[in-house]
PDB file of N, CA and C in Angstrom:
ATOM      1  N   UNK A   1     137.283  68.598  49.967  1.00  0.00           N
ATOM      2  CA  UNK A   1     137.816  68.677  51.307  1.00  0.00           C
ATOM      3  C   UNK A   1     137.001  67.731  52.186  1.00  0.00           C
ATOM      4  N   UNK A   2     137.735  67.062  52.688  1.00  0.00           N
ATOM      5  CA  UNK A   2     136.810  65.643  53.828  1.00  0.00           C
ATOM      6  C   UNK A   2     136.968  66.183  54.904  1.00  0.00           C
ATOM      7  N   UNK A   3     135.756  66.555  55.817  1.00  0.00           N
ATOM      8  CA  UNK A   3     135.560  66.213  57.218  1.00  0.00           C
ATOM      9  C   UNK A   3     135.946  67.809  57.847  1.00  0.00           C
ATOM     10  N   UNK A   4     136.325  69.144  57.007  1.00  0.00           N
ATOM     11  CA  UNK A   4     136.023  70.229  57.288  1.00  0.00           C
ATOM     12  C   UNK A   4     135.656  71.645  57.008  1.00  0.00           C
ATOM     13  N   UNK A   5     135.498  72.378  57.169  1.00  0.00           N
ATOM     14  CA  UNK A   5     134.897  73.867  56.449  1.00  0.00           C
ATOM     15  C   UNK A   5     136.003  74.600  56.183  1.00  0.00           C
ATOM     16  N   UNK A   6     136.590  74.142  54.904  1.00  0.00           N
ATOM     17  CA  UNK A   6     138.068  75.087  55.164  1.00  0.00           C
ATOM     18  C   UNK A   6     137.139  76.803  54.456  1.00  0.00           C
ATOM     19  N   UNK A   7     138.055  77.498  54.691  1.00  0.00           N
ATOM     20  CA  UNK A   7     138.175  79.047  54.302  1.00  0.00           C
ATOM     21  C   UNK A   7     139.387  79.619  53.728  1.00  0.00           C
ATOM     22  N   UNK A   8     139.418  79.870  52.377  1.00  0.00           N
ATOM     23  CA  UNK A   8     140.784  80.469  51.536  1.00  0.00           C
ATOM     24  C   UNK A   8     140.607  81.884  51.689  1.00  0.00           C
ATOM     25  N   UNK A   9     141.436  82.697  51.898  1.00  0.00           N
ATOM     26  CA  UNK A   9     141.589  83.748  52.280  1.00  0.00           C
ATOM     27  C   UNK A   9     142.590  84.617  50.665  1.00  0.00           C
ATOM     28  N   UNK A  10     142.140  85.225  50.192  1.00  0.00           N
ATOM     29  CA  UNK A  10     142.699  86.258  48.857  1.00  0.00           C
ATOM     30  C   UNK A  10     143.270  87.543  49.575  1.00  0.00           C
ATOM     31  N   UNK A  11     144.573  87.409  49.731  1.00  0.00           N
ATOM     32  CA  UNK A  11     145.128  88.482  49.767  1.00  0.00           C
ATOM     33  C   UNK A  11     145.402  89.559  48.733  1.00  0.00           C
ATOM     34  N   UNK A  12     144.103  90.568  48.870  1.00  0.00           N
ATOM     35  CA  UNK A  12     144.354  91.025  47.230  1.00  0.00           C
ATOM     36  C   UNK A  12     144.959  92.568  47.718  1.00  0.00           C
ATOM     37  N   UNK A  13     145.576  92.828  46.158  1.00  0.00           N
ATOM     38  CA  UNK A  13     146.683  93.971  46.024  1.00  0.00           C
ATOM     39  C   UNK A  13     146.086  95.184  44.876  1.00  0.00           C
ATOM     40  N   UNK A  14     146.652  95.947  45.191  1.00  0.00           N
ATOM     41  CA  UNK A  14     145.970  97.060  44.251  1.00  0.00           C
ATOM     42  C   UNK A  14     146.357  96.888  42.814  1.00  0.00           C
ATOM     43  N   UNK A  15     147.357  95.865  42.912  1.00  0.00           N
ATOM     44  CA  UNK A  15     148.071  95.792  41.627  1.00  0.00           C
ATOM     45  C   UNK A  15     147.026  94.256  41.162  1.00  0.00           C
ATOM     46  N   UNK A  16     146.173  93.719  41.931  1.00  0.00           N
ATOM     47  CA  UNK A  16     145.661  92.149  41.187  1.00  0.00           C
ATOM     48  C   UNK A  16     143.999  92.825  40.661  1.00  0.00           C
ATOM     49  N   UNK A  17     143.935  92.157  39.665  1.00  0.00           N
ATOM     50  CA  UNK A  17     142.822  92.841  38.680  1.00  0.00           C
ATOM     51  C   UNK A  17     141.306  92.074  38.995  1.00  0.00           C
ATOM     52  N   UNK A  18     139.964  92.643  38.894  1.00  0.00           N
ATOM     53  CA  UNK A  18     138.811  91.803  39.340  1.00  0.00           C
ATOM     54  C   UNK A  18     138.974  90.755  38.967  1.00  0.00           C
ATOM     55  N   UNK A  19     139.647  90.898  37.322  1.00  0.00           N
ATOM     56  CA  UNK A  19     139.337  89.682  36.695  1.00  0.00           C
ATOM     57  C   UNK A  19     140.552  88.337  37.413  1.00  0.00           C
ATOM     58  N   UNK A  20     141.254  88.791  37.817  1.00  0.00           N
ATOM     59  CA  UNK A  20     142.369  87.757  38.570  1.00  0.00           C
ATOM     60  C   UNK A  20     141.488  87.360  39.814  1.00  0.00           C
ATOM     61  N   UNK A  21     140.907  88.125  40.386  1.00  0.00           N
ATOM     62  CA  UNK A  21     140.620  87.877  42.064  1.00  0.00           C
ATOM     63  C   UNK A  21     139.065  86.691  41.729  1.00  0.00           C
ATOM     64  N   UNK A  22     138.365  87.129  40.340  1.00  0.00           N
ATOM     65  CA  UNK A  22     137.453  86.167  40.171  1.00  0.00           C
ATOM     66  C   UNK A  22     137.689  84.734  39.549  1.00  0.00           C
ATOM     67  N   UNK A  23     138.688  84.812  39.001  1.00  0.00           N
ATOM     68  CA  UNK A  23     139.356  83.424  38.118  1.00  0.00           C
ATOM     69  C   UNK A  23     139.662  82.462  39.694  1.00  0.00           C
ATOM     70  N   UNK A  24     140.315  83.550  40.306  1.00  0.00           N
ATOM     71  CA  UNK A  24     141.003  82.149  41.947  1.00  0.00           C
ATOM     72  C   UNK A  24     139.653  81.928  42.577  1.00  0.00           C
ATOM     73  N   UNK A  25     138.879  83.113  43.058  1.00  0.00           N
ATOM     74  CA  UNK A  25     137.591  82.940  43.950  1.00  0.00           C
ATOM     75  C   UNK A  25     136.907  81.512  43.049  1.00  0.00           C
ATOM     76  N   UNK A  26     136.410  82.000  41.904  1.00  0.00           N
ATOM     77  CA  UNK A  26     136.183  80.647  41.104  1.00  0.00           C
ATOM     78  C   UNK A  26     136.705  79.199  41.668  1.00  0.00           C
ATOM     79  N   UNK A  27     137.821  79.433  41.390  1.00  0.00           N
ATOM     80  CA  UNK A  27     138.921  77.708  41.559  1.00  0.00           C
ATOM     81  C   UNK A  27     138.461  77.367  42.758  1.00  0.00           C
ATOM     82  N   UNK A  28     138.914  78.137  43.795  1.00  0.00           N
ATOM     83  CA  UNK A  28     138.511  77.708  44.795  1.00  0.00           C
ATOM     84  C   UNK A  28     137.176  77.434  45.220  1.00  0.00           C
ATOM     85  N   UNK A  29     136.090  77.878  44.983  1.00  0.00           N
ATOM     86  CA  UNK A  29     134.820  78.111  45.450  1.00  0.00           C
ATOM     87  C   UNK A  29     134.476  76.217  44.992  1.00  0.00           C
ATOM     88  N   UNK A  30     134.795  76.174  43.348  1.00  0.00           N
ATOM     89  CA  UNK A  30     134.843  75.114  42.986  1.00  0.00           C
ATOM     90  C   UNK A  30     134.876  73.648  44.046  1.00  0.00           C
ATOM     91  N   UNK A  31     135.986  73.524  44.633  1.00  0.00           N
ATOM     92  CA  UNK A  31     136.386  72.662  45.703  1.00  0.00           C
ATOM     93  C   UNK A  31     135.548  72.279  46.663  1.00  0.00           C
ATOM     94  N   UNK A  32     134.707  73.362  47.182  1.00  0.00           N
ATOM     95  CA  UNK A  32     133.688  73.062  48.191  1.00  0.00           C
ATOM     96  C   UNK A  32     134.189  74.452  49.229  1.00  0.00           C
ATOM     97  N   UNK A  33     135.642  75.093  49.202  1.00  0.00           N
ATOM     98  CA  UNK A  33     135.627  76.042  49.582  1.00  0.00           C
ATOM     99  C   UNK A  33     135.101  77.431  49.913  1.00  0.00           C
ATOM    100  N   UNK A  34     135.052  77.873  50.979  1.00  0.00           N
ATOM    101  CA  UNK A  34     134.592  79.545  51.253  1.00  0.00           C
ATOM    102  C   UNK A  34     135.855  79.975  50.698  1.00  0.00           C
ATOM    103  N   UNK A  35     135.508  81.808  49.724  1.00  0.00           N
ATOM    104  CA  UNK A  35     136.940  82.256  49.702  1.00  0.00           C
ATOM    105  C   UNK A  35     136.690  83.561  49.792  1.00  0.00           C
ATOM    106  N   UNK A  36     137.601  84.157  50.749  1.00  0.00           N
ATOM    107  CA  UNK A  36     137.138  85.552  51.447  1.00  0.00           C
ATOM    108  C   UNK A  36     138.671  86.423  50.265  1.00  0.00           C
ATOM    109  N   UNK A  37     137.647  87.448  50.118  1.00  0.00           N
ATOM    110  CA  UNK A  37     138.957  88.816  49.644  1.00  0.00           C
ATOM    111  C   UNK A  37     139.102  89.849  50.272  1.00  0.00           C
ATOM    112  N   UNK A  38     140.222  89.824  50.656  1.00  0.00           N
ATOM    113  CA  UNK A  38     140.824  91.016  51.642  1.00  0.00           C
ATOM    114  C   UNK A  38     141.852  91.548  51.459  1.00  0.00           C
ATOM    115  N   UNK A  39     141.386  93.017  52.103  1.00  0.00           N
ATOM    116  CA  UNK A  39     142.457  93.966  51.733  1.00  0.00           C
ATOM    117  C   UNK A  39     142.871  94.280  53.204  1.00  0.00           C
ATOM    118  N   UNK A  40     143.131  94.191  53.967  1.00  0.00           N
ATOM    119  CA  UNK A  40     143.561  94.178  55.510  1.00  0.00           C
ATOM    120  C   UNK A  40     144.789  95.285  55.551  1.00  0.00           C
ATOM    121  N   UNK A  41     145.778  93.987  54.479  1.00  0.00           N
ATOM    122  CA  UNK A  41     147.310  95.328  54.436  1.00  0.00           C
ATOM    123  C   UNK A  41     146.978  96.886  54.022  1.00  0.00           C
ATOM    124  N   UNK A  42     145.449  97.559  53.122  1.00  0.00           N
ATOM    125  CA  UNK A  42     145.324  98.769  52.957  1.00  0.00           C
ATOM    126  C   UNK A  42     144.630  99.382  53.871  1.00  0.00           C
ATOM    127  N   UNK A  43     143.179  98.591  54.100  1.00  0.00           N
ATOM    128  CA  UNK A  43     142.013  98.526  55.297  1.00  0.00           C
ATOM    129  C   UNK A  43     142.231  98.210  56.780  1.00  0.00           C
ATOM    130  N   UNK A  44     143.305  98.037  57.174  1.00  0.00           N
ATOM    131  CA  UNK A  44     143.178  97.212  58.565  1.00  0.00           C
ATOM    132  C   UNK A  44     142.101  96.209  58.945  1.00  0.00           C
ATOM    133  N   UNK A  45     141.885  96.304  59.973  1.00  0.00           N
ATOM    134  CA  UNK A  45     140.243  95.375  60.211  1.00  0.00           C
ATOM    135  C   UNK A  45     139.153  95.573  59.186  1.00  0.00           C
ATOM    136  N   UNK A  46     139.346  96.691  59.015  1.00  0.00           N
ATOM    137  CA  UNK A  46     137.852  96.553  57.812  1.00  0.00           C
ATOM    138  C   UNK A  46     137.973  96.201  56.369  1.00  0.00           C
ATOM    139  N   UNK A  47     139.489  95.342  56.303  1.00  0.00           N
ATOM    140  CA  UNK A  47     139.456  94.825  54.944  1.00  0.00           C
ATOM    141  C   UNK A  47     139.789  93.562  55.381  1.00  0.00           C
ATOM    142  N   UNK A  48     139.455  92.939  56.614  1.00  0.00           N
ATOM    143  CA  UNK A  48     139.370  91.362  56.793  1.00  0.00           C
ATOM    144  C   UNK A  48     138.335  91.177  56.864  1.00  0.00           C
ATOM    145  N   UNK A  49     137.008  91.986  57.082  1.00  0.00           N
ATOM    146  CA  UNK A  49     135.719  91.511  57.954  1.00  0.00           C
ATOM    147  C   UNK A  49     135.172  90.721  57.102  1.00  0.00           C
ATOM    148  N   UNK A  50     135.195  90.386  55.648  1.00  0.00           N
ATOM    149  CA  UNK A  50     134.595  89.285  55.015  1.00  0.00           C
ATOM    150  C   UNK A  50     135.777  88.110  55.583  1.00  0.00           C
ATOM    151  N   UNK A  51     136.680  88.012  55.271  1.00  0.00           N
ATOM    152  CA  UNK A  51     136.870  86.906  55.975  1.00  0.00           C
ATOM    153  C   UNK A  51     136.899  86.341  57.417  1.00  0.00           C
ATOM    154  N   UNK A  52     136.602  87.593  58.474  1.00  0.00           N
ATOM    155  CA  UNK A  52     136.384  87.130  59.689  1.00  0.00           C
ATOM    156  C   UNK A  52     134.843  86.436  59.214  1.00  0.00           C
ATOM    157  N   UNK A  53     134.160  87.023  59.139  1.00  0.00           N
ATOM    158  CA  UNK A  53     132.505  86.487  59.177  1.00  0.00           C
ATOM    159  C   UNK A  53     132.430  85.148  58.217  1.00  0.00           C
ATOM    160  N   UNK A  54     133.767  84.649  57.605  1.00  0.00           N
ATOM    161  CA  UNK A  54     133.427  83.545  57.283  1.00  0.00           C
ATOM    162  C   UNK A  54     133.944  82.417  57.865  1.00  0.00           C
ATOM    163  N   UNK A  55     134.881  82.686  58.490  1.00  0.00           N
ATOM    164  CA  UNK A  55     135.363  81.878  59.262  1.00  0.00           C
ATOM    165  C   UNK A  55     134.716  81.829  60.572  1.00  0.00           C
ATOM    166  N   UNK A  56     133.761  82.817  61.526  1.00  0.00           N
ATOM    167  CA  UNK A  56     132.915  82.509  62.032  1.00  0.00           C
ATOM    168  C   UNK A  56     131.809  81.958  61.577  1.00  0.00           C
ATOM    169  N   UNK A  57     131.087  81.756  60.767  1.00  0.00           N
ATOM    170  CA  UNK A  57     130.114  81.224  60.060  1.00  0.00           C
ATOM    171  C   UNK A  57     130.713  79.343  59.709  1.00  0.00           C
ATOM    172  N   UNK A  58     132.383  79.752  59.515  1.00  0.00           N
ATOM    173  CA  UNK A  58     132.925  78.041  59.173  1.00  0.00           C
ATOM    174  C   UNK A  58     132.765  77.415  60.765  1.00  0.00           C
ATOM    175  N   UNK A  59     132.992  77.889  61.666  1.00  0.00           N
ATOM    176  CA  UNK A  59     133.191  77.210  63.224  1.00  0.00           C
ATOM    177  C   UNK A  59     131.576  76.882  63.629  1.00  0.00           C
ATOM    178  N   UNK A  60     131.133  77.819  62.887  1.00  0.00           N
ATOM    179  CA  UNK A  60     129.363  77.326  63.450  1.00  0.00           C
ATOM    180  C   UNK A  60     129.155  76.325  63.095  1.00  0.00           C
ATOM    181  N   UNK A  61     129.251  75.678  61.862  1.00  0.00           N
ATOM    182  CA  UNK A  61     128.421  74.517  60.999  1.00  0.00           C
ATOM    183  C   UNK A  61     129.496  73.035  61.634  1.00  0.00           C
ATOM    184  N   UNK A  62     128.226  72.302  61.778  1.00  0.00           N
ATOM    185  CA  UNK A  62     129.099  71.008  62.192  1.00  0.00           C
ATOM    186  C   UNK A  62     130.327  70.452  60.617  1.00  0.00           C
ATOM    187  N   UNK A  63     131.385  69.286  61.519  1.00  0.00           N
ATOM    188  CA  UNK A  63     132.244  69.160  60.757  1.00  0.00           C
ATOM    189  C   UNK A  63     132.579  67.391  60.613  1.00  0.00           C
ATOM    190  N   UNK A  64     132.894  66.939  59.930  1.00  0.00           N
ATOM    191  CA  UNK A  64     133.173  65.697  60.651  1.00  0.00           C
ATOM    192  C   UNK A  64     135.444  65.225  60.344  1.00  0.00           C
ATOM    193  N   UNK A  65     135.540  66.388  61.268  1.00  0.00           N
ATOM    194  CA  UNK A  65     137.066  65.864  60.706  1.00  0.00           C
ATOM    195  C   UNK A  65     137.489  64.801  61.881  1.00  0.00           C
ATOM    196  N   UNK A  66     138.282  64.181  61.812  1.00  0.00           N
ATOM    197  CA  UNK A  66     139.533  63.572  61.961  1.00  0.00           C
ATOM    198  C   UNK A  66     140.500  63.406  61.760  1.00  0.00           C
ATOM    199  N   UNK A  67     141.694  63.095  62.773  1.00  0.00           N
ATOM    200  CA  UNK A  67     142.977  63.533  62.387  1.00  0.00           C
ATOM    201  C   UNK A  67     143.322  62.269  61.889  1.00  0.00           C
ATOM    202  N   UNK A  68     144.433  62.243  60.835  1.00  0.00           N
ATOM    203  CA  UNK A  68     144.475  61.192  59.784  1.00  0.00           C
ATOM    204  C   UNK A  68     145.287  59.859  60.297  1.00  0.00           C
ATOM    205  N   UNK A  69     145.779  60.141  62.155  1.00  0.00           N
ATOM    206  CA  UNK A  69     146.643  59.258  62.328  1.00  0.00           C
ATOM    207  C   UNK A  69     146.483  59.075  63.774  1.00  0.00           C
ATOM    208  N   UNK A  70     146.945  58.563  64.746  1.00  0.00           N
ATOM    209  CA  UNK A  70     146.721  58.404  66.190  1.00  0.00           C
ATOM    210  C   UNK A  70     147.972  58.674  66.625  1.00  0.00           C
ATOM    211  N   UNK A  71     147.884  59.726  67.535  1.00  0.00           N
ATOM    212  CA  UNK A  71     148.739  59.697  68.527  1.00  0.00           C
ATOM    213  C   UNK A  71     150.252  59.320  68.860  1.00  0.00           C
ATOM    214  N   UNK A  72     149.797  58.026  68.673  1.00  0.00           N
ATOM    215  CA  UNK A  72     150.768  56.905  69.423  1.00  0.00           C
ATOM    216  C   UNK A  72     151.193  56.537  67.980  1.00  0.00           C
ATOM    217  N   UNK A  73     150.909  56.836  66.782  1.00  0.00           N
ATOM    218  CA  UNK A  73     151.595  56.438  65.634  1.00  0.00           C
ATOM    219  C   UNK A  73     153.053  56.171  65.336  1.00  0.00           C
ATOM    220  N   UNK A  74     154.042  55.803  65.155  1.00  0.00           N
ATOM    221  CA  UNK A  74     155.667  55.546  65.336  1.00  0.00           C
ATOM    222  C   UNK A  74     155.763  57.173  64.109  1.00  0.00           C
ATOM    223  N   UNK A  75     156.925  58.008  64.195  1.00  0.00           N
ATOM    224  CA  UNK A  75     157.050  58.776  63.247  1.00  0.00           C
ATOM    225  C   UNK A  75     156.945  58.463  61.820  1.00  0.00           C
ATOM    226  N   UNK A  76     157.964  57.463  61.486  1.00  0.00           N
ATOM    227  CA  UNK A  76     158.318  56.816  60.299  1.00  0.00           C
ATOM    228  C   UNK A  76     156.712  56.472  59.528  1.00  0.00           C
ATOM    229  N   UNK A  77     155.764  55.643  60.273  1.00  0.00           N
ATOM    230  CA  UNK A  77     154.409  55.437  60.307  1.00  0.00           C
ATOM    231  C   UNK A  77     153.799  56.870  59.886  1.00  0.00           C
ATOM    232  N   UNK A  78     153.829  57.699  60.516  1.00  0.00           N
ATOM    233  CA  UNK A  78     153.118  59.096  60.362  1.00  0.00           C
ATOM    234  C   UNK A  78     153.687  59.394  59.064  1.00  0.00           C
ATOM    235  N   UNK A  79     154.797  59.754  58.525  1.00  0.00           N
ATOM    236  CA  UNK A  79     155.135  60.497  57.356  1.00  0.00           C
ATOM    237  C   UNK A  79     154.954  59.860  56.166  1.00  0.00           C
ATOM    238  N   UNK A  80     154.939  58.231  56.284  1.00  0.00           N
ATOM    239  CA  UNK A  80     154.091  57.353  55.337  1.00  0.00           C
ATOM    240  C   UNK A  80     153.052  57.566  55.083  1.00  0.00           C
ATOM    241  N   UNK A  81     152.070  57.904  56.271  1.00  0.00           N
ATOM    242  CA  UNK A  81     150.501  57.863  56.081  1.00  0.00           C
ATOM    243  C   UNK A  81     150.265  59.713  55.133  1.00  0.00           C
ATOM    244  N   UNK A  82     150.959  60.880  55.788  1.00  0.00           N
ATOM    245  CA  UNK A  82     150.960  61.687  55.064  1.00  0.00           C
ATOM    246  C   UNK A  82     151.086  61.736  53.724  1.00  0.00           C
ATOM    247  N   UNK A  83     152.370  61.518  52.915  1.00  0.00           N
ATOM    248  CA  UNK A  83     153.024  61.172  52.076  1.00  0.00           C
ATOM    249  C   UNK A  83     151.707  60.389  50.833  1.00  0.00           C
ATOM    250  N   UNK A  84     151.113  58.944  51.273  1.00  0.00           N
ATOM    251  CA  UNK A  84     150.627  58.462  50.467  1.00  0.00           C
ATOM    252  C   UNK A  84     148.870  59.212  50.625  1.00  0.00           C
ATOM    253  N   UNK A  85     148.556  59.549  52.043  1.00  0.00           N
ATOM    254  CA  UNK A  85     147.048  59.973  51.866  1.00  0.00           C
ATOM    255  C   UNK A  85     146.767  61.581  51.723  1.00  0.00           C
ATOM    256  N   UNK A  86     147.659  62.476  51.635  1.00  0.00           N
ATOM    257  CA  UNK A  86     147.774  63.975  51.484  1.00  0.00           C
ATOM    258  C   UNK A  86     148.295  63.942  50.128  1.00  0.00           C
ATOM    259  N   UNK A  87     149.464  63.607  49.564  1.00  0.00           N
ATOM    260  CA  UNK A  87     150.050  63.907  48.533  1.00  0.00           C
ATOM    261  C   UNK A  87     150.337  62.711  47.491  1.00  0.00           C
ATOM    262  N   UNK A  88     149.614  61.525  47.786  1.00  0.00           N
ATOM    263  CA  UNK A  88     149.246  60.385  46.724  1.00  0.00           C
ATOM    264  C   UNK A  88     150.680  60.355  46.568  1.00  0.00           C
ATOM    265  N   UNK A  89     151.747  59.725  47.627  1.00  0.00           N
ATOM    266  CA  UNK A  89     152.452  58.959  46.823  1.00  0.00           C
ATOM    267  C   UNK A  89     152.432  57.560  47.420  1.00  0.00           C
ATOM    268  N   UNK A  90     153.696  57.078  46.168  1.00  0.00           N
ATOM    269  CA  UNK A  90     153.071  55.354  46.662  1.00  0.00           C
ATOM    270  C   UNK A  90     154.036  54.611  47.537  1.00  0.00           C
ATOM    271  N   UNK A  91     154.654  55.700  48.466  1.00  0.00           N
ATOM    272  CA  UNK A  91     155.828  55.312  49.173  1.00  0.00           C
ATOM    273  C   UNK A  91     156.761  56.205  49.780  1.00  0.00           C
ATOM    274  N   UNK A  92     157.919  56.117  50.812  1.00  0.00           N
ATOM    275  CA  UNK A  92     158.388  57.036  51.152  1.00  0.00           C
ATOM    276  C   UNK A  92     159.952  56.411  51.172  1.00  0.00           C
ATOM    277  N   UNK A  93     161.204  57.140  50.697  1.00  0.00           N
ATOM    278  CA  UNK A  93     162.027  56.867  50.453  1.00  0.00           C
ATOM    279  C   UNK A  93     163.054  57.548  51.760  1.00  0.00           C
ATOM    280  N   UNK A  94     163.702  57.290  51.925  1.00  0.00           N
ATOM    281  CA  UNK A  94     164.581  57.510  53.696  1.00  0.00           C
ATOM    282  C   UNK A  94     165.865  57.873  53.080  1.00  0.00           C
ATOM    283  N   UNK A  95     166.674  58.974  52.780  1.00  0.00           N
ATOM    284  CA  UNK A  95     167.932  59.047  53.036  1.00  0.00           C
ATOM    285  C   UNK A  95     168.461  58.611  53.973  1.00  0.00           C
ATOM    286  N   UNK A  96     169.869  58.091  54.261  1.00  0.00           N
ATOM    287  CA  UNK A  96     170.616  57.902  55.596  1.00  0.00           C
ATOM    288  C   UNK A  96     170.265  59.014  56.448  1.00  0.00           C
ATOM    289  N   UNK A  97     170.258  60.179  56.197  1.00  0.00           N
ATOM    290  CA  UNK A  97     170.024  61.307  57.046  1.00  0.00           C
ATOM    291  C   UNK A  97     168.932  61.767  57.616  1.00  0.00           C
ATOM    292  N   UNK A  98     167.673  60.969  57.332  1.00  0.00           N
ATOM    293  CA  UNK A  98     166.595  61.457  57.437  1.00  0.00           C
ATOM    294  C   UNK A  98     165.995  60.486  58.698  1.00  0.00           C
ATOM    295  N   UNK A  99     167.086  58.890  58.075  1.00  0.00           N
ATOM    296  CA  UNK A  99     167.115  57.694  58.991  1.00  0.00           C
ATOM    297  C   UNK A  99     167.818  58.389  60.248  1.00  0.00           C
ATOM    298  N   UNK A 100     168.604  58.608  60.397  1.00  0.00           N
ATOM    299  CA  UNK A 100     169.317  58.859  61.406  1.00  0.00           C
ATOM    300  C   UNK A 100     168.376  60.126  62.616  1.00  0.00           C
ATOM    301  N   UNK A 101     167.987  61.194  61.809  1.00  0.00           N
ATOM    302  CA  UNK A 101     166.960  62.078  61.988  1.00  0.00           C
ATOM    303  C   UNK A 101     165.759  61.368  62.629  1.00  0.00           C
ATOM    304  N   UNK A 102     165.297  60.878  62.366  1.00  0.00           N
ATOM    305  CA  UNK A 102     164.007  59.584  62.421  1.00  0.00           C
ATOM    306  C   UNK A 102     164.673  59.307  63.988  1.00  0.00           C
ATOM    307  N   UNK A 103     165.472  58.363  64.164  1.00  0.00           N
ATOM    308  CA  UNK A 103     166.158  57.482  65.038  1.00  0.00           C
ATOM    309  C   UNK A 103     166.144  58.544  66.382  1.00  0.00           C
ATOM    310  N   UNK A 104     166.989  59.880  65.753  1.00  0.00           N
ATOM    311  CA  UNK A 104     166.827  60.478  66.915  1.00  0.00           C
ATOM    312  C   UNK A 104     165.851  60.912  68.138  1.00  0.00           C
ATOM    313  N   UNK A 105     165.131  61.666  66.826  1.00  0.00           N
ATOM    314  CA  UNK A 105     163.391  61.908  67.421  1.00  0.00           C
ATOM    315  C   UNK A 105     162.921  60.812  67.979  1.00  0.00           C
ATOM    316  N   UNK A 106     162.733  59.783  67.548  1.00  0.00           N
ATOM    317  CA  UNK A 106     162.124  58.344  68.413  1.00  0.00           C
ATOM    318  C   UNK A 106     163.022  58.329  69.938  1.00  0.00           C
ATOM    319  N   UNK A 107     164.157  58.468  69.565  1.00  0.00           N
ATOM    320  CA  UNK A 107     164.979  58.684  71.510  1.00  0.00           C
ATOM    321  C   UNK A 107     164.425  59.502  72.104  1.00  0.00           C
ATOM    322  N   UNK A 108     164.787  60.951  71.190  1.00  0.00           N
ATOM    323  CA  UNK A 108     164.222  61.772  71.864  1.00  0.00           C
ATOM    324  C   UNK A 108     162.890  61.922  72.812  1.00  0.00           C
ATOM    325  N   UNK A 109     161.661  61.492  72.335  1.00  0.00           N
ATOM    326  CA  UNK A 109     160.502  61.580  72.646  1.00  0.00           C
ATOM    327  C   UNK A 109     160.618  60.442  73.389  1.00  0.00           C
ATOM    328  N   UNK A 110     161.163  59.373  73.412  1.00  0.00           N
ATOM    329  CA  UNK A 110     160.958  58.389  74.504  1.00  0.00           C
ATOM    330  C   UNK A 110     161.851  58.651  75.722  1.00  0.00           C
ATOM    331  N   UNK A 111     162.585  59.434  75.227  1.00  0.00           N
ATOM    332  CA  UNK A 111     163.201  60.132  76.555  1.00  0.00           C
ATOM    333  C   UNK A 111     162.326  60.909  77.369  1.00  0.00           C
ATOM    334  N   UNK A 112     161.892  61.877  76.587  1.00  0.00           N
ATOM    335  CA  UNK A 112     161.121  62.610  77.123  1.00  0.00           C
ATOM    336  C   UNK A 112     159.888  62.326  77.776  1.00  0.00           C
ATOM    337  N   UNK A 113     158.996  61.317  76.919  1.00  0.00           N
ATOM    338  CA  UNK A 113     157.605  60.361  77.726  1.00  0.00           C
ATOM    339  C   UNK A 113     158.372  60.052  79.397  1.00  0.00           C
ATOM    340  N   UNK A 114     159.175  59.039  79.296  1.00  0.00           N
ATOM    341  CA  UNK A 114     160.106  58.283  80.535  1.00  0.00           C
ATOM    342  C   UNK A 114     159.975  59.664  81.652  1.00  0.00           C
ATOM    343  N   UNK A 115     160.542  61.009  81.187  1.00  0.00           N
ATOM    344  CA  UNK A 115     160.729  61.395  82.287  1.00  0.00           C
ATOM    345  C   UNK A 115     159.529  62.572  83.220  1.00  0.00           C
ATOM    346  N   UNK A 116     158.529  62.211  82.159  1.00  0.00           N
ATOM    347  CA  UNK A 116     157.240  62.767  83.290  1.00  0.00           C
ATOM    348  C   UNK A 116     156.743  61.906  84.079  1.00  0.00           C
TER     349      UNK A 116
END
C-alpha cells in the first residue's frame, strides 16, 4: 500500500472458524495492513473496539498519500490513469455509450463550473 495506513476490517460470524479468521488476518497483515476482527453485528460497540483503536492509532501515524490525479484532470484522462495505475491495465476501451456518457458529464460540469 503507497502513501497510507489502510485498516481491513473482518467481519466475523459465528459460523467463520479461528482457523478462517487467521488464514485472512494472515493475507492481509502480509500487505503491510492492520486487520481488525469484529463482531459488532453480535457485540454492538464492544465488538468494534479493536477496530476502532486501530483506526485511531492509523490517523495518528504520519502518511504520505496523494491523490493519483489533479483536479482539473479531463474525465476520460482520470479513468485512464485509474484503469492502468490501480488495476494494471494497458488501456481503456470506450463503448459508444460510455463516449456519449463521457461527453455528457464534460457539459455537464462545464455547465455547472460557468454558473457559479
Amino acid at each position: 500500500m503507497s502513501g497510507v495506513n489502510p485498516v481491513v476490517c473482518i467481519n466475523s460470524f459465528t459460523t467463520d472458524t479461528a482457523g478462517e479468521v487467521k488464514v485472512i488476518k494472515r493475507a492481509v497483515e502480509a500487505t503491510g495492513a492492520r486487520c481488525a476482527v469484529s463482531t459488532h453485528w453480535a457485540h454492538g460497540g464492544e465488538g468494534a473496539l479493536e477496530l476502532a483503536d486501530m483506526i485511531i492509532d492509523a490517523c495518528k501515524k504520519s502518511n504520505g498519500f496523494q491523490y493519483l490525479y489533479p483536479n482539473e484532470m479531463k474525465l476520460r484522462q482520470r479513468v485512464e490513469k485509474i484503469a492502468t495505475t490501480v488495476y494494471g491495465a494497458d488501456g481503456v476501451d470506450w463503448s459508444p455509450e460510455a463516449k456519449a456518457k463521457a461527453e455528457y458529464l464534460k457539459a455537464t460540469r462545464n455547465t455547472m463550473n460557468t454558473a457559479q
